[in-house]
N, C-alpha and C. Protein backbone atom coordinates (compact mmCIF):
# COMPACT_ATOMS: atom_id res chain seq x y z
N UNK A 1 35.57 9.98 34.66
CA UNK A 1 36.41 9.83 35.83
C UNK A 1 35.59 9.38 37.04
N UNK A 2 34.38 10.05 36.90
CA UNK A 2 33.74 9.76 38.43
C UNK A 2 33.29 8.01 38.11
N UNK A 3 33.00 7.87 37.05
CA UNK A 3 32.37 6.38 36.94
C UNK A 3 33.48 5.76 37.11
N UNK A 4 34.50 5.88 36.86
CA UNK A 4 35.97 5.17 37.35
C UNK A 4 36.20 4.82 38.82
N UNK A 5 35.42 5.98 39.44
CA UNK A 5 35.85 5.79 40.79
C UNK A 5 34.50 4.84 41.08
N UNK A 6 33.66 4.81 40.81
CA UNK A 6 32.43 4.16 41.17
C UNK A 6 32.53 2.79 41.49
N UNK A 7 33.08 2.52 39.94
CA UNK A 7 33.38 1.14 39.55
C UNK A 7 34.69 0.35 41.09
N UNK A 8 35.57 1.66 40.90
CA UNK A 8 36.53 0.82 41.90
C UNK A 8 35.89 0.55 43.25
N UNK A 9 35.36 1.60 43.98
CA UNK A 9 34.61 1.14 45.17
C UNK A 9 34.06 -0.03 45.15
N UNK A 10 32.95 0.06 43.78
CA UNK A 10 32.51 -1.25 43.77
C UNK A 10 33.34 -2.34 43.71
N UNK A 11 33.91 -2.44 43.04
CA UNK A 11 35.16 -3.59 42.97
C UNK A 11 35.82 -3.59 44.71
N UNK A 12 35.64 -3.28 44.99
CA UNK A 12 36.57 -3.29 46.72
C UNK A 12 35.51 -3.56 47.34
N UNK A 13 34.64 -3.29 47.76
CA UNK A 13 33.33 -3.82 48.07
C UNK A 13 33.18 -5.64 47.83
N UNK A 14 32.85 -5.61 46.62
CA UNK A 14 33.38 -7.15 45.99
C UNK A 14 34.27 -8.39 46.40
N UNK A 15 35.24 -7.21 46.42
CA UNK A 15 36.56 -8.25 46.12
C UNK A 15 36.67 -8.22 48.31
N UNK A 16 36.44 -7.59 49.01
CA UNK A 16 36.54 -7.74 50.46
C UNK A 16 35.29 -9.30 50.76
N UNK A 17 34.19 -8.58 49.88
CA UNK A 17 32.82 -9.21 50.76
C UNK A 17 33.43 -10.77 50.37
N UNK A 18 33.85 -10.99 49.17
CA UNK A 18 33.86 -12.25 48.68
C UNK A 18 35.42 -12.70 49.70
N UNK A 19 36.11 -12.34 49.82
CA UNK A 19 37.13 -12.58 50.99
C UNK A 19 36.97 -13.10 52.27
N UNK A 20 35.63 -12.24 52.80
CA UNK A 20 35.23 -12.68 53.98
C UNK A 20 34.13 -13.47 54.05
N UNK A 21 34.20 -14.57 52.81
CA UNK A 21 32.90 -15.14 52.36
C UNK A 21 31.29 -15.17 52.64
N UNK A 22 31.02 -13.52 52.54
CA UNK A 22 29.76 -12.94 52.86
C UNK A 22 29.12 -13.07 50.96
N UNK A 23 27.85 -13.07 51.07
CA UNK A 23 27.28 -13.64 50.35
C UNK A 23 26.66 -11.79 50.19
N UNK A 24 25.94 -11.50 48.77
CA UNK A 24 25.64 -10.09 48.67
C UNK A 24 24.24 -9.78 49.67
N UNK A 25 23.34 -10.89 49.80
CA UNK A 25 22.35 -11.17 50.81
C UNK A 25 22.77 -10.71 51.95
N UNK A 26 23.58 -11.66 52.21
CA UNK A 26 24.81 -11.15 53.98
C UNK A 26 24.83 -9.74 54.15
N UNK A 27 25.80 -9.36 53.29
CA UNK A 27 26.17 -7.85 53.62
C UNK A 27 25.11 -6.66 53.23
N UNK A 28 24.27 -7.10 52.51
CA UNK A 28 22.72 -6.36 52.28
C UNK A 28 22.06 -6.25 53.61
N UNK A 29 21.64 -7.15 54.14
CA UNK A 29 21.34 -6.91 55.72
C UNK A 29 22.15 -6.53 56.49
N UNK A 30 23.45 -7.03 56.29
CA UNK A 30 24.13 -6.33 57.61
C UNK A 30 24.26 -5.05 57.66
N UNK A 31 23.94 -4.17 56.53
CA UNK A 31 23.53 -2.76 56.06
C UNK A 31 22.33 -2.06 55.98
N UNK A 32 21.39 -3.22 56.12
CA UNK A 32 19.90 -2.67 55.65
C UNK A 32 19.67 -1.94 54.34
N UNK A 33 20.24 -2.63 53.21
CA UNK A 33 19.71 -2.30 51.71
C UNK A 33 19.48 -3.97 51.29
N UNK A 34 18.75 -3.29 49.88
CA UNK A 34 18.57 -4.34 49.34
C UNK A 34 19.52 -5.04 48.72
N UNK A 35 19.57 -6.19 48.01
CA UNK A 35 20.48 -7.05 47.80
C UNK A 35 20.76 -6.69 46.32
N UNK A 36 19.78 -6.44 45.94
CA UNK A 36 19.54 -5.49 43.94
C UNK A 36 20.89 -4.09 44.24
N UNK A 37 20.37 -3.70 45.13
CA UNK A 37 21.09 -2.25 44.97
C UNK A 37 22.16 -2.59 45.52
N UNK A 38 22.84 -3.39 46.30
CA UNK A 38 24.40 -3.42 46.85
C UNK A 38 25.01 -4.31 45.34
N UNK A 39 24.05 -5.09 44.36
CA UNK A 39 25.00 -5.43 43.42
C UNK A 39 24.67 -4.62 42.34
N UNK A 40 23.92 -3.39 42.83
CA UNK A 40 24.28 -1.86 41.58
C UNK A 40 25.55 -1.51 41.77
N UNK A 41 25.42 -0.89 43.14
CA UNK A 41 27.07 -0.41 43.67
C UNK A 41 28.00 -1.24 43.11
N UNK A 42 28.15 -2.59 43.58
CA UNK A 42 29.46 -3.45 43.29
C UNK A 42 29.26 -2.79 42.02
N UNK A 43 28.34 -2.83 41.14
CA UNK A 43 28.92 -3.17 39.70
C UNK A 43 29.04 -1.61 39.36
N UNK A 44 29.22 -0.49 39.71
CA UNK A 44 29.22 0.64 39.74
C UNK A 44 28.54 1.43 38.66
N UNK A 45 27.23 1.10 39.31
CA UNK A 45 26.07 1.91 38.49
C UNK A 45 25.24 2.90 39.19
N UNK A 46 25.92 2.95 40.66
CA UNK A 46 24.97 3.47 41.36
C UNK A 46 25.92 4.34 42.27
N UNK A 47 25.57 5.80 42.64
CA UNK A 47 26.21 6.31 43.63
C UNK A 47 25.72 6.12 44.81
N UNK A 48 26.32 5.63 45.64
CA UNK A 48 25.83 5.63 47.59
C UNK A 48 26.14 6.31 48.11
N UNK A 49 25.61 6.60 49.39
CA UNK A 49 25.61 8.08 50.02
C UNK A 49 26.73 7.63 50.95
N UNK A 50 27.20 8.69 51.25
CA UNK A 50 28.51 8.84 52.21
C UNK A 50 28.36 7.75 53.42
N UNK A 51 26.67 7.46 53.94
CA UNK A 51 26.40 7.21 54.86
C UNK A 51 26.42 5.78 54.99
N UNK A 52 25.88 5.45 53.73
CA UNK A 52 26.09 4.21 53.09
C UNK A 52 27.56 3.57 53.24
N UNK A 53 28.27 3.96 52.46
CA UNK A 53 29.89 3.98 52.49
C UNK A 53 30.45 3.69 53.58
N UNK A 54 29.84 4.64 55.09
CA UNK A 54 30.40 4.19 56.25
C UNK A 54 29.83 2.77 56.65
N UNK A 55 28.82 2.51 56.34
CA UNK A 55 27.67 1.51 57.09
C UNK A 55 28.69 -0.24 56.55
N UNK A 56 28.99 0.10 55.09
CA UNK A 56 29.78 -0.97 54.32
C UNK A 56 30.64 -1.08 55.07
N UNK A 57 31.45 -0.31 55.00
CA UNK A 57 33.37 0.09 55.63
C UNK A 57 33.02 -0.82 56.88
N UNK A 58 31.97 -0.63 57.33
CA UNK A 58 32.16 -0.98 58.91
C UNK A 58 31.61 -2.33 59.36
N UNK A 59 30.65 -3.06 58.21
CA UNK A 59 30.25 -3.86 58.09
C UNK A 59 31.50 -5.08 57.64
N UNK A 60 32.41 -4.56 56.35
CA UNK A 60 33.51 -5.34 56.40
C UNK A 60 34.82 -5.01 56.86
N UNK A 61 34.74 -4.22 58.20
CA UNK A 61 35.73 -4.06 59.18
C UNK A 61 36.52 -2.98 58.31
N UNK A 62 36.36 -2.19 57.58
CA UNK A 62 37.54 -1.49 56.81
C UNK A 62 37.43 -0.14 57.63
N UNK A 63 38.24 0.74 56.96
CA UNK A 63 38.49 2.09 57.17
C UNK A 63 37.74 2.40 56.28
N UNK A 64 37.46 3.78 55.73
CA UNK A 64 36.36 4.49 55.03
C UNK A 64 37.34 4.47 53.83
N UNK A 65 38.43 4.81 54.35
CA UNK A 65 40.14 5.25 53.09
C UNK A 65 40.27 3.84 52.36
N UNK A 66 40.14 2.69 53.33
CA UNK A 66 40.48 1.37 52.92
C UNK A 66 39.35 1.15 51.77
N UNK A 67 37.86 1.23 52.07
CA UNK A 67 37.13 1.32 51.42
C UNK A 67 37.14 1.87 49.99
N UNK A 68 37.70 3.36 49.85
CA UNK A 68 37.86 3.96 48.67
C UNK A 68 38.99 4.54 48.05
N UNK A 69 39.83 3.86 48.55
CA UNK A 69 41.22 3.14 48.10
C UNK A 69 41.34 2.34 46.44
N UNK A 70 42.33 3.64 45.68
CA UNK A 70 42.04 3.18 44.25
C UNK A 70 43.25 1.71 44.39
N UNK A 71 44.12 1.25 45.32
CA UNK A 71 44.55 0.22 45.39
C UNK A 71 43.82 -0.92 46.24
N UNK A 72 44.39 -2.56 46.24
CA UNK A 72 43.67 -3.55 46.76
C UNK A 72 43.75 -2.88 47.63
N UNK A 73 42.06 -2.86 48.43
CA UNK A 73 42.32 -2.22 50.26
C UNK A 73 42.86 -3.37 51.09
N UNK A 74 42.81 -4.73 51.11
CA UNK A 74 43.07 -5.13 52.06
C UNK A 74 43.32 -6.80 51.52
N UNK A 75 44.32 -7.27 51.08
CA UNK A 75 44.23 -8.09 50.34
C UNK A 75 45.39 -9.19 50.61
């Protein structure tokens, strides 16, 4: 179950960045991680810290809910 949810974040993550045609480079800096580990997350292999989560959300304008929203957040 929890890797279920992993995966979807990641997938929303994804499916926003590529929307707002940010490149995984892009939104890696605009976060300050590396570009390896934001396409762990997307691909949901990796848990990120809460803090993380906000830093994304806010990086692609979302809500935190929008963010981890088992439906399209924003589509």
């Amino acid at each position: 179950m929890a890797l279920n949810r992993l995966k979807n974040i990641g997938n929303n993550i994804r499916t926003i960045r590529k929307q707002q045609h940010l490149s995984q480079i892009d939104l890696a800096v605009m976060v300050g991680i590396d570009r390896a580990y934001l396409s762990e997350i997307e691909n949901g292999r990796t848990n990120p810290t809460i803090n993380l989560l906000y830093a994304i959300a806010d990086a692609l304008e979302l809500s935190l809910e929008q963010l981890l929203s088992e439906n399209n957040p924003k589509t």
